[in-house]
C-alpha atoms as a PDB file:
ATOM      1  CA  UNK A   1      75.829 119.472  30.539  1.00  0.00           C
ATOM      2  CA  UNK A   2      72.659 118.687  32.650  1.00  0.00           C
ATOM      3  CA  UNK A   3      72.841 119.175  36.221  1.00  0.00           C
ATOM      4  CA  UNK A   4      71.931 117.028  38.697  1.00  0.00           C
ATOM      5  CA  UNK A   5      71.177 119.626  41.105  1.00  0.00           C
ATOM      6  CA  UNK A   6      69.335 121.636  39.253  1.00  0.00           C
ATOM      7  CA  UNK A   7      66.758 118.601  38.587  1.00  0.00           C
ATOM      8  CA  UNK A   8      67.013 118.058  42.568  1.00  0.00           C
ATOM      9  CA  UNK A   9      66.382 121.184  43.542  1.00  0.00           C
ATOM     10  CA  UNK A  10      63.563 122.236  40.900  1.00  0.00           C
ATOM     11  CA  UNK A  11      65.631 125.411  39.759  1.00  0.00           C
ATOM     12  CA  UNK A  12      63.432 128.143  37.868  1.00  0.00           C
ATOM     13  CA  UNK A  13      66.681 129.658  36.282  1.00  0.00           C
ATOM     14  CA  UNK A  14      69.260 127.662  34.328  1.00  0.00           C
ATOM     15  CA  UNK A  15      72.756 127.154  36.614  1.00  0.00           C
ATOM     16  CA  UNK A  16      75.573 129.781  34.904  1.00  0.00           C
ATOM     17  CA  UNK A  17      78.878 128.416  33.427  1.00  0.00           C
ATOM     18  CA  UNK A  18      80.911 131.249  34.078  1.00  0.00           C
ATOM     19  CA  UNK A  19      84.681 130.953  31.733  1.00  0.00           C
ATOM     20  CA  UNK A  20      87.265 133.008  30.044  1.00  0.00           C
ATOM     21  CA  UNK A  21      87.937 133.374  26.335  1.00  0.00           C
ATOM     22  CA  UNK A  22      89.574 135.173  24.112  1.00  0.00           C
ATOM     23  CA  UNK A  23      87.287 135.333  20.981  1.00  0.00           C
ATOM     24  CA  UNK A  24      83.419 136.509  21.293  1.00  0.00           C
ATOM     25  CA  UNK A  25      80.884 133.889  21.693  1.00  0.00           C
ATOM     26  CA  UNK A  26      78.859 134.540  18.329  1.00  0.00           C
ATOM     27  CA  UNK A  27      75.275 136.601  19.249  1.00  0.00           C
ATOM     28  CA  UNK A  28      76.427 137.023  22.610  1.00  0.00           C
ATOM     29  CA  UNK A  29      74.562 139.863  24.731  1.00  0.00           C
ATOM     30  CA  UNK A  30      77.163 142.728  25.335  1.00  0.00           C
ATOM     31  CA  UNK A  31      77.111 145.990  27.154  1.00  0.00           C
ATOM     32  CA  UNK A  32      77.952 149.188  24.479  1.00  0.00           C
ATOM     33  CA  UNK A  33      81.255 150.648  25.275  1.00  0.00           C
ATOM     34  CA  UNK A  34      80.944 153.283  27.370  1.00  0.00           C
ATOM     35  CA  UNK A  35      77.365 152.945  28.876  1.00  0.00           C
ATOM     36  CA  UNK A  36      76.998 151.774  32.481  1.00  0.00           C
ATOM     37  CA  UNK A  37      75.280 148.387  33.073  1.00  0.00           C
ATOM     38  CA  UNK A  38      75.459 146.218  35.974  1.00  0.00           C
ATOM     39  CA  UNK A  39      77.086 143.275  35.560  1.00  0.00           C
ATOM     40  CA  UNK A  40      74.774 140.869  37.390  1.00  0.00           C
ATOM     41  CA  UNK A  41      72.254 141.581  34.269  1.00  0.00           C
ATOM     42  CA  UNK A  42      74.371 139.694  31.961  1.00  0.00           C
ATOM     43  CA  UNK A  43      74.235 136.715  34.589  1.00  0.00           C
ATOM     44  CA  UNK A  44      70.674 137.031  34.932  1.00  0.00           C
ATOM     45  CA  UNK A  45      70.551 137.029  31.016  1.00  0.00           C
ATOM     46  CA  UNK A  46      72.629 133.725  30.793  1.00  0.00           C
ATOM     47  CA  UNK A  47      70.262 132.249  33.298  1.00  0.00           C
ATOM     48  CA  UNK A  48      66.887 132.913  31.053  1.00  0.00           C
ATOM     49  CA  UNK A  49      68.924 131.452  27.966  1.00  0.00           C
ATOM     50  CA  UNK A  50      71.305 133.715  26.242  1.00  0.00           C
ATOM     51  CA  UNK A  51      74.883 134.017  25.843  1.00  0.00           C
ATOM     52  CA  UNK A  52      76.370 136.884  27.431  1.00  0.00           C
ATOM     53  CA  UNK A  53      80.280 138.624  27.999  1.00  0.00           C
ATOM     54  CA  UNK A  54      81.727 141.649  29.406  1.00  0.00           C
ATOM     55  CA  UNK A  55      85.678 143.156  28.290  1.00  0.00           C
ATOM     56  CA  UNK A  56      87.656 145.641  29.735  1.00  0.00           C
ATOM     57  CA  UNK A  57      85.719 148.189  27.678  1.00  0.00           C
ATOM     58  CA  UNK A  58      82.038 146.858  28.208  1.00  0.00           C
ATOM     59  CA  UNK A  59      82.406 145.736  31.631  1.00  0.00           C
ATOM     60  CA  UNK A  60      79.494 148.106  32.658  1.00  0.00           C
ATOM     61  CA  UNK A  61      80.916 149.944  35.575  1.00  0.00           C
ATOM     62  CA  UNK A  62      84.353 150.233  37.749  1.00  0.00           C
ATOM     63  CA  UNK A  63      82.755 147.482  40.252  1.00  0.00           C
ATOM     64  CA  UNK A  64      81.805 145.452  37.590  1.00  0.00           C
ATOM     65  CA  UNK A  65      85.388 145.614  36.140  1.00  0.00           C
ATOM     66  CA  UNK A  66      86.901 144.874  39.181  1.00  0.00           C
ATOM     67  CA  UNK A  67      83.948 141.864  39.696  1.00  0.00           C
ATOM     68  CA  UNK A  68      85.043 140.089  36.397  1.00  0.00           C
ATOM     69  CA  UNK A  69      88.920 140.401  36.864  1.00  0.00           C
ATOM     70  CA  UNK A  70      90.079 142.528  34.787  1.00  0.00           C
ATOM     71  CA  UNK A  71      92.323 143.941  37.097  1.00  0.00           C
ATOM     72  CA  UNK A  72      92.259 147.436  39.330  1.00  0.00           C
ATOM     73  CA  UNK A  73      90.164 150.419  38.780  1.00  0.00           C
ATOM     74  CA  UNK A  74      88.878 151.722  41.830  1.00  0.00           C
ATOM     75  CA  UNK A  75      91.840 154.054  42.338  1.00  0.00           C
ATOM     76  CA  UNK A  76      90.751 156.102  38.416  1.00  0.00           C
ATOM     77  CA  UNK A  77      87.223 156.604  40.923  1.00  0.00           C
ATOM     78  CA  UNK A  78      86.737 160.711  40.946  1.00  0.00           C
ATOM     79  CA  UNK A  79      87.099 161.999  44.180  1.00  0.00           C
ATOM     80  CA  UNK A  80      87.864 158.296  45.681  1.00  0.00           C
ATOM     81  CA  UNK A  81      85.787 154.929  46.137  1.00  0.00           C
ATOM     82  CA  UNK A  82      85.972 155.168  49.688  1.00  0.00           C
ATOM     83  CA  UNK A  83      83.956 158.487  49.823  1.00  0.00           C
ATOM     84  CA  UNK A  84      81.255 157.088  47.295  1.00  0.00           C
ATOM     85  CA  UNK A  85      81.059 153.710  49.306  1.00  0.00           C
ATOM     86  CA  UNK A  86      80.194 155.242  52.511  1.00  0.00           C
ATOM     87  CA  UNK A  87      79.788 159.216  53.380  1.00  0.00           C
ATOM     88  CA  UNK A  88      79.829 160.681  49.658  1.00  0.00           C
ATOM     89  CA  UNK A  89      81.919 163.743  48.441  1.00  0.00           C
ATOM     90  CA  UNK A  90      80.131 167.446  48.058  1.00  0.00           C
ATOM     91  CA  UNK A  91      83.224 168.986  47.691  1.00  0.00           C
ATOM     92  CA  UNK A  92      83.696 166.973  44.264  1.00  0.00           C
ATOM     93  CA  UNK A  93      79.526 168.117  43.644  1.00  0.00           C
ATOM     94  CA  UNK A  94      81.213 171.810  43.271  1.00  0.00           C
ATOM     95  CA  UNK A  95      83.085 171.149  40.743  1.00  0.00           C
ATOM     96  CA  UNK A  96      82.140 170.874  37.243  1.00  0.00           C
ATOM     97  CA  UNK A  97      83.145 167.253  36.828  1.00  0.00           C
ATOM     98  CA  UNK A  98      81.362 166.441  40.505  1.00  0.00           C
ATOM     99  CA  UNK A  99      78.063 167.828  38.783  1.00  0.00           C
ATOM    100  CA  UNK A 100      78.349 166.003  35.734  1.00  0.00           C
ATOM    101  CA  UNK A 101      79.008 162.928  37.506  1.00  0.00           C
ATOM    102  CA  UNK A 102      76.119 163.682  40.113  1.00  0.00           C
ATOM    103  CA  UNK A 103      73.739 163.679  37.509  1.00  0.00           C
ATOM    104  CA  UNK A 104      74.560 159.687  36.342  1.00  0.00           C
ATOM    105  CA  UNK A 105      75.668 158.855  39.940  1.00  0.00           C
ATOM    106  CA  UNK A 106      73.393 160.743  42.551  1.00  0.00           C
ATOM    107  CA  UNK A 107      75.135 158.738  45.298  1.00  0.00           C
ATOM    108  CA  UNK A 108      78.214 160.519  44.882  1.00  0.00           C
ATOM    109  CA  UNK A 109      76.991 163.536  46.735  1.00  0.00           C
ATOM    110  CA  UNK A 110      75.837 161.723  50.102  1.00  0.00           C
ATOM    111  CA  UNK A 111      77.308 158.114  49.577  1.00  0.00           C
ATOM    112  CA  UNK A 112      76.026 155.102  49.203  1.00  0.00           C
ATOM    113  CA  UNK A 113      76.718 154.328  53.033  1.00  0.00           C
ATOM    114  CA  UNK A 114      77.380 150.829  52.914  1.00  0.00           C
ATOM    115  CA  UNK A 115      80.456 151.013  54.848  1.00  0.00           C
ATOM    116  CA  UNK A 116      80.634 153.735  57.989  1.00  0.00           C
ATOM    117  CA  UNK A 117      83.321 155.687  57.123  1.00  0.00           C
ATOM    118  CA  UNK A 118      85.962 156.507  53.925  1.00  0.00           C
ATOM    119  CA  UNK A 119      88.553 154.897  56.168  1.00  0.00           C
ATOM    120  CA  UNK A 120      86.825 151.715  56.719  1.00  0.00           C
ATOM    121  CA  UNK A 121      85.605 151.487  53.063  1.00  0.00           C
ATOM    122  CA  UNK A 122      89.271 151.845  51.926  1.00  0.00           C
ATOM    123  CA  UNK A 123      90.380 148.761  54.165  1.00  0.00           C
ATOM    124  CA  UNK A 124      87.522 147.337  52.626  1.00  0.00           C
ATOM    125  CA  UNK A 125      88.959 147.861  49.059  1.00  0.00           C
ATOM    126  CA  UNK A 126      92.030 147.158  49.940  1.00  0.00           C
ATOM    127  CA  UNK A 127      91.117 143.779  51.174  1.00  0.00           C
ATOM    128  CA  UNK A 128      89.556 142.406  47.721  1.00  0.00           C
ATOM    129  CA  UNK A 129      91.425 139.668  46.078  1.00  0.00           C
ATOM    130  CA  UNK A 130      92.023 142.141  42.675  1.00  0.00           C
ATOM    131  CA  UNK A 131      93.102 140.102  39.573  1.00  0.00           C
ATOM    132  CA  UNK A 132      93.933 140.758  36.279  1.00  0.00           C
ATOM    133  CA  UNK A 133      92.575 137.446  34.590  1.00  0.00           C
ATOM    134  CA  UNK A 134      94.977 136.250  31.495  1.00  0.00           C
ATOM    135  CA  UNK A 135      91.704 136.743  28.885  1.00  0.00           C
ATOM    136  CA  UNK A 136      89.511 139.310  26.782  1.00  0.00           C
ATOM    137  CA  UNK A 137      86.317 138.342  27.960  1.00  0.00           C
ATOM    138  CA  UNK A 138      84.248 136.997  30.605  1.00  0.00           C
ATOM    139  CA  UNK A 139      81.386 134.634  29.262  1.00  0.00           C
ATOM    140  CA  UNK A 140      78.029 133.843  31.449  1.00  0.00           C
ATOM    141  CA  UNK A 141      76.284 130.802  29.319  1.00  0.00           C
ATOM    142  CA  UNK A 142      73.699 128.532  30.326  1.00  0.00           C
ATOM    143  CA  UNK A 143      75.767 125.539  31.756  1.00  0.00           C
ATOM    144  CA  UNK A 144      73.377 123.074  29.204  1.00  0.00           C
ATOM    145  CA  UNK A 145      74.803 125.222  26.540  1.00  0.00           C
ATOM    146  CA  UNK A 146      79.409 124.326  27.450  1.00  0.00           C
ATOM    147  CA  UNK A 147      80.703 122.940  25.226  1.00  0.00           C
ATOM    148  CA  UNK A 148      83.265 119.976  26.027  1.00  0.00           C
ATOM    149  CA  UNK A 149      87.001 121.464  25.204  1.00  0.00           C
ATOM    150  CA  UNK A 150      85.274 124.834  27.392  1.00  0.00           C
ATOM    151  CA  UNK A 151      86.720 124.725  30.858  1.00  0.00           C
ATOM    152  CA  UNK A 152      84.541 126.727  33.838  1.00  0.00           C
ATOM    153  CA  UNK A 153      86.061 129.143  36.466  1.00  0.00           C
ATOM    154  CA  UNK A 154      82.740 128.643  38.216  1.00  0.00           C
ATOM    155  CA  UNK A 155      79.120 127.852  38.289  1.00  0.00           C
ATOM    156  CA  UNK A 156      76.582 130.128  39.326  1.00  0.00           C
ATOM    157  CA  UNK A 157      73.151 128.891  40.638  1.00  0.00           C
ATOM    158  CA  UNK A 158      70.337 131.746  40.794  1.00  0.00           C
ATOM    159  CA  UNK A 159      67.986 130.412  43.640  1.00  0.00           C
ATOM    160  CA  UNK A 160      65.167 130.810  46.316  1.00  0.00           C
ATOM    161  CA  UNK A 161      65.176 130.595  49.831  1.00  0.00           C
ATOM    162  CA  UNK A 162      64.302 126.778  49.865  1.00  0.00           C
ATOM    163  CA  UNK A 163      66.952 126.099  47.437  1.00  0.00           C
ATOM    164  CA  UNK A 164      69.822 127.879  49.056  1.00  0.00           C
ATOM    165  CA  UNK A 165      68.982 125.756  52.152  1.00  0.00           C
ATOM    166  CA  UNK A 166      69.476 123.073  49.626  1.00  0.00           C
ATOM    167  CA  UNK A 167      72.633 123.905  48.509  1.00  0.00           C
ATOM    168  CA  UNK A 168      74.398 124.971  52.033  1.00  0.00           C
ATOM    169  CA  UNK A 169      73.888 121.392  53.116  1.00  0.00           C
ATOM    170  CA  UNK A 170      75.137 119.726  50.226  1.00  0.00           C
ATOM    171  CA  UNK A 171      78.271 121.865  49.578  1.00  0.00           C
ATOM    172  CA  UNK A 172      78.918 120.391  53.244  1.00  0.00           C
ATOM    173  CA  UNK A 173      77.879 117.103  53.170  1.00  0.00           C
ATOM    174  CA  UNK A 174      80.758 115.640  52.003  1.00  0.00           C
ATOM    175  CA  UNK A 175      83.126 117.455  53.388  1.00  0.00           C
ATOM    176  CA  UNK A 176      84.861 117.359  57.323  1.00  0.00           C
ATOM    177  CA  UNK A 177      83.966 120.155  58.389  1.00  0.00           C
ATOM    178  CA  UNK A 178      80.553 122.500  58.210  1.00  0.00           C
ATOM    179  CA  UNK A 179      81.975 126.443  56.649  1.00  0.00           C
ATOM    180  CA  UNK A 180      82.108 125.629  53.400  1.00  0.00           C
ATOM    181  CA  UNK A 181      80.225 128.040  52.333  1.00  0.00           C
ATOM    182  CA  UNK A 182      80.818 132.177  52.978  1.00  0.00           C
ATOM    183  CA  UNK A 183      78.816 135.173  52.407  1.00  0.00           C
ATOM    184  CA  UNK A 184      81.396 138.121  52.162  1.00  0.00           C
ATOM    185  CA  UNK A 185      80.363 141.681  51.916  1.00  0.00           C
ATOM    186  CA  UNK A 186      80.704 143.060  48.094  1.00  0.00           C
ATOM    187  CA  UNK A 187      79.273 143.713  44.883  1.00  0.00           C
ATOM    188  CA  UNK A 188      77.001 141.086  43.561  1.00  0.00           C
ATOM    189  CA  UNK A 189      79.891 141.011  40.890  1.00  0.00           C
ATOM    190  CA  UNK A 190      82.789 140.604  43.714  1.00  0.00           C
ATOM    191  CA  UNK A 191      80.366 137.682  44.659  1.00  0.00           C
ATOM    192  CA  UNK A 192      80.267 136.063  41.281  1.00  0.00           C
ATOM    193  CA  UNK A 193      83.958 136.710  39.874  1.00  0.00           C
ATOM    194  CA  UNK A 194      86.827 137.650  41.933  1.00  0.00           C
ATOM    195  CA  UNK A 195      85.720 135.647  45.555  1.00  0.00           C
ATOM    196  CA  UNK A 196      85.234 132.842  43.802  1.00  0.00           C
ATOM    197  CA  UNK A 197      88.330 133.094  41.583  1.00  0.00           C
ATOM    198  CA  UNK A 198      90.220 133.301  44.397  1.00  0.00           C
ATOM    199  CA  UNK A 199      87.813 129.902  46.505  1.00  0.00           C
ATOM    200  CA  UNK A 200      88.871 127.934  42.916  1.00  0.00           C
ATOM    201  CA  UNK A 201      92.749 128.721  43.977  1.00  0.00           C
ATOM    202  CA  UNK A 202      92.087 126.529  47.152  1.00  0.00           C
ATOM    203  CA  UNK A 203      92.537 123.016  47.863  1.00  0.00           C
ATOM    204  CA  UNK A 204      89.394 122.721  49.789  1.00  0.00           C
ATOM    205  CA  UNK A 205      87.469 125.814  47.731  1.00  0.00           C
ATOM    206  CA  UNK A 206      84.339 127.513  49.315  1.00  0.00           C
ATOM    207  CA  UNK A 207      81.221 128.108  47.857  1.00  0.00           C
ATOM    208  CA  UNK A 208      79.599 132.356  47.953  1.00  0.00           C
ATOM    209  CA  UNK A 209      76.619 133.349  48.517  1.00  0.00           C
ATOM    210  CA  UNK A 210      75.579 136.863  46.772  1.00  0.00           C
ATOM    211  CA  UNK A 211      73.367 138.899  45.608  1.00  0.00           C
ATOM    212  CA  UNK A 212      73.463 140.931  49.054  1.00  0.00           C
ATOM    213  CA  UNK A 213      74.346 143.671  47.580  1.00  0.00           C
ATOM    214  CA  UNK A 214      71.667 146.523  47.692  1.00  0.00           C
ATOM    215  CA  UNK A 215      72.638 148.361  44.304  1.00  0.00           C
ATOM    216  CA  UNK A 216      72.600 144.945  42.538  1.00  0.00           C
ATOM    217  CA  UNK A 217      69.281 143.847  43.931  1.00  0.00           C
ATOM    218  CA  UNK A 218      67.674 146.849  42.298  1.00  0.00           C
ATOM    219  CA  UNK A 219      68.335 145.368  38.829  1.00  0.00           C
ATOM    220  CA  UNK A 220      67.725 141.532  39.354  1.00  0.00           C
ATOM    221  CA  UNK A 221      64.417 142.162  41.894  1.00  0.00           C
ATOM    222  CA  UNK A 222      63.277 143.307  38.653  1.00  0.00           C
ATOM    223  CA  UNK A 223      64.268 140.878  36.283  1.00  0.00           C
ATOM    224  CA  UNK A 224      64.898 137.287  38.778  1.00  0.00           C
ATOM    225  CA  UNK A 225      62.016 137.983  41.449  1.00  0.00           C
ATOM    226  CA  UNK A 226      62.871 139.609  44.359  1.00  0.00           C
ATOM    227  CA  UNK A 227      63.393 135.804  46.640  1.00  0.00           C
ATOM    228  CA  UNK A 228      66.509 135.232  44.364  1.00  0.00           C
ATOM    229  CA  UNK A 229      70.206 134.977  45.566  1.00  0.00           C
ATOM    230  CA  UNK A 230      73.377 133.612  43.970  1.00  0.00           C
ATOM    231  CA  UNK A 231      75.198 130.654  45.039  1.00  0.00           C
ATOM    232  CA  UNK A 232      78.606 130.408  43.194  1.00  0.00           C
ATOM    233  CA  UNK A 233      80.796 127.683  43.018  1.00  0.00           C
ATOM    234  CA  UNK A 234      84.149 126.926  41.766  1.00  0.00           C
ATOM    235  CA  UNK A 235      84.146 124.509  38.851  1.00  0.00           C
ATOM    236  CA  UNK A 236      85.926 121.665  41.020  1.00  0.00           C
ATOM    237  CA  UNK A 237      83.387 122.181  43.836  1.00  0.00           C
ATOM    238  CA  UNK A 238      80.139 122.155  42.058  1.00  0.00           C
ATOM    239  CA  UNK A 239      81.350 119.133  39.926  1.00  0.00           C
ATOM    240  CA  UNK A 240      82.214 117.509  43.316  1.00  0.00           C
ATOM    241  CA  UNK A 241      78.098 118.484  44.809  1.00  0.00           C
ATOM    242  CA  UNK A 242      76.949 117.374  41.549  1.00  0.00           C
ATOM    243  CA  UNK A 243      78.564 113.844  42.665  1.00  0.00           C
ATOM    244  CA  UNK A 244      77.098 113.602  46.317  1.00  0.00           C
ATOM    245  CA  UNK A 245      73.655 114.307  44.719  1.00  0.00           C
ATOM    246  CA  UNK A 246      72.531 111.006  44.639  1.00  0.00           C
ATOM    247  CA  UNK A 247      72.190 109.062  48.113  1.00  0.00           C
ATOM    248  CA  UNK A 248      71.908 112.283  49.874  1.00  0.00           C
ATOM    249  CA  UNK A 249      69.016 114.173  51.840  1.00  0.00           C
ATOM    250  CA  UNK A 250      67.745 115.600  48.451  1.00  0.00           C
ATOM    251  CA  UNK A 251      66.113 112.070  47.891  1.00  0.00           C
ATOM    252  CA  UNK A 252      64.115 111.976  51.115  1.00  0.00           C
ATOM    253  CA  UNK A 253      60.998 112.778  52.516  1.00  0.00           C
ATOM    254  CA  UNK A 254      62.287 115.964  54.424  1.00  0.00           C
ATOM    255  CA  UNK A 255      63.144 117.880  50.610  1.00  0.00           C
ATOM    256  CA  UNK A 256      60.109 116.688  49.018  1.00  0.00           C
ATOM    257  CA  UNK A 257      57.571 117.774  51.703  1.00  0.00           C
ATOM    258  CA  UNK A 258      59.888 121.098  51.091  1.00  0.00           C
ATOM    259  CA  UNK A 259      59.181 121.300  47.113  1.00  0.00           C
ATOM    260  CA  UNK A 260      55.571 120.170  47.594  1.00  0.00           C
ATOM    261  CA  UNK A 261      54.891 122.681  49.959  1.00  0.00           C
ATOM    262  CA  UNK A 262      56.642 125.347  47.691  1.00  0.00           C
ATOM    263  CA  UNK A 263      54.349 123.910  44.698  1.00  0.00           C
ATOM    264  CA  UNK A 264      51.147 124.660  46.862  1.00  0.00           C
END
């Protein structure tokens, strides 16, 4: 499928199709069992051209498990999630699993503090929309590269500045009201998976804004640029901005002074 907004908005990176299977995509990119990864890698992969999924057992990390929907896993965190999240735990550090885990996770000892305190980061946790999603896998795959029995959970659109402008007024301009779309707090894989599972469960769905998430940025500032944020939509949604393309602001004079000023 070619995208109409894509075109309109001069994207660098290739929009996401983001579904569930149960078989492996042949020559798909895949984390090894075991090793951590960040799950927002595997998007930025799809986005340059490849095929990519995560399982249960390759999902990266416990917040990239939890991202892709493949249920709860915060709770098997040593020492809690809540600690790590915001003030860190040296009392685990003491202990011979603390140390080990210290040396792949240095935040453990003082946090990550991106929530004040354990209490407020375990409201925070409690508060995500957790799902265990009926499938093995979760594919990213350039959306030029669906095929036409495949049906999305979502579209993800990697883009600058300019283009998220873009794309926050026309996921509203067909629509009564102007909140359609939200930037929660979260993983840049809450942001890409489980908000926007639970948007696509809506009758009037909501697109998310990501990629605010510090620990996340370190990987794709290095591999998207660091201007780049995601905007992901539910399948219905995007199919329904793909529709209001045409007429709209994105062919006047206002967006193309934008893109020819971003061409300069």
């Amino acid at each position: 499928m070619n995208s109409k907004i894509a075109q309109a908005i001069r994207m660098k990176y290739a929009p996401v199709a983001l579904t569930w299977a149960d078989e492996k995509p042949e020559g798909a990119v895949e984390f090894v069992e075991g090793k951590w990864g960040c799950l927002m890698s595997l998007v930025a992969s799809a986005a340059k051209g490849r095929v990519a999924v995560a399982s249960r057992q390759t999902c990266g990390c416990k917040g990239g498990y939890v991202g892709a929907g493949f249920g709860e896993q915060y709770s098997q965190f040593p020492g809690g999630i809540e600690r790590f999240l915001s003030t860190g735990n040296p009392d685990l550090c003491k202990t011979e699993q603390g140390r080990k885990l210290a040396e792949a996770m240095p935040d453990v000892l003082e946090g990550e503090r991106y929530i004040k305190t354990p209490e407020l980061a375990r409201k925070f946790v409690e508060s995500l929309p957790i799902v265990d999603i009926p499938a093995k896998y979760v594919v990213f795959r350039p959306l030029e590269m669906l095929g036409e029995d495949e049906d999305p959970k979502s579209i993800i659109l990697l883009v600058d500045p300019d283009q998220l402008s873009a794309l926050v007024v026309l996921a509203n301009y067909g629509r009564e009201t102007g909140d359609n779309v939200t930037m929660p707090m979260g993983a840049g894989c809450h942001q890409t998976g489980i908000f926007v599972y639970r948007e696509g469960e809506s009758d009037q769905p909501k697109a998310i804004v990501g990629l605010t998430d510090i620990s996340a940025r370190k990987i794709t500032d290095r591999s998207l640029g660091k201007d780049i944020l995601s905007f992901s939509v539910p399948y219905k949604m995007f199919m329904e901005m793909e529709e209001n393309v045409e007429g709209s602001f994105l062919d006047r004079d206002s967006w193309a002074e934008v893109v020819k000023i971003a061409e300069l």
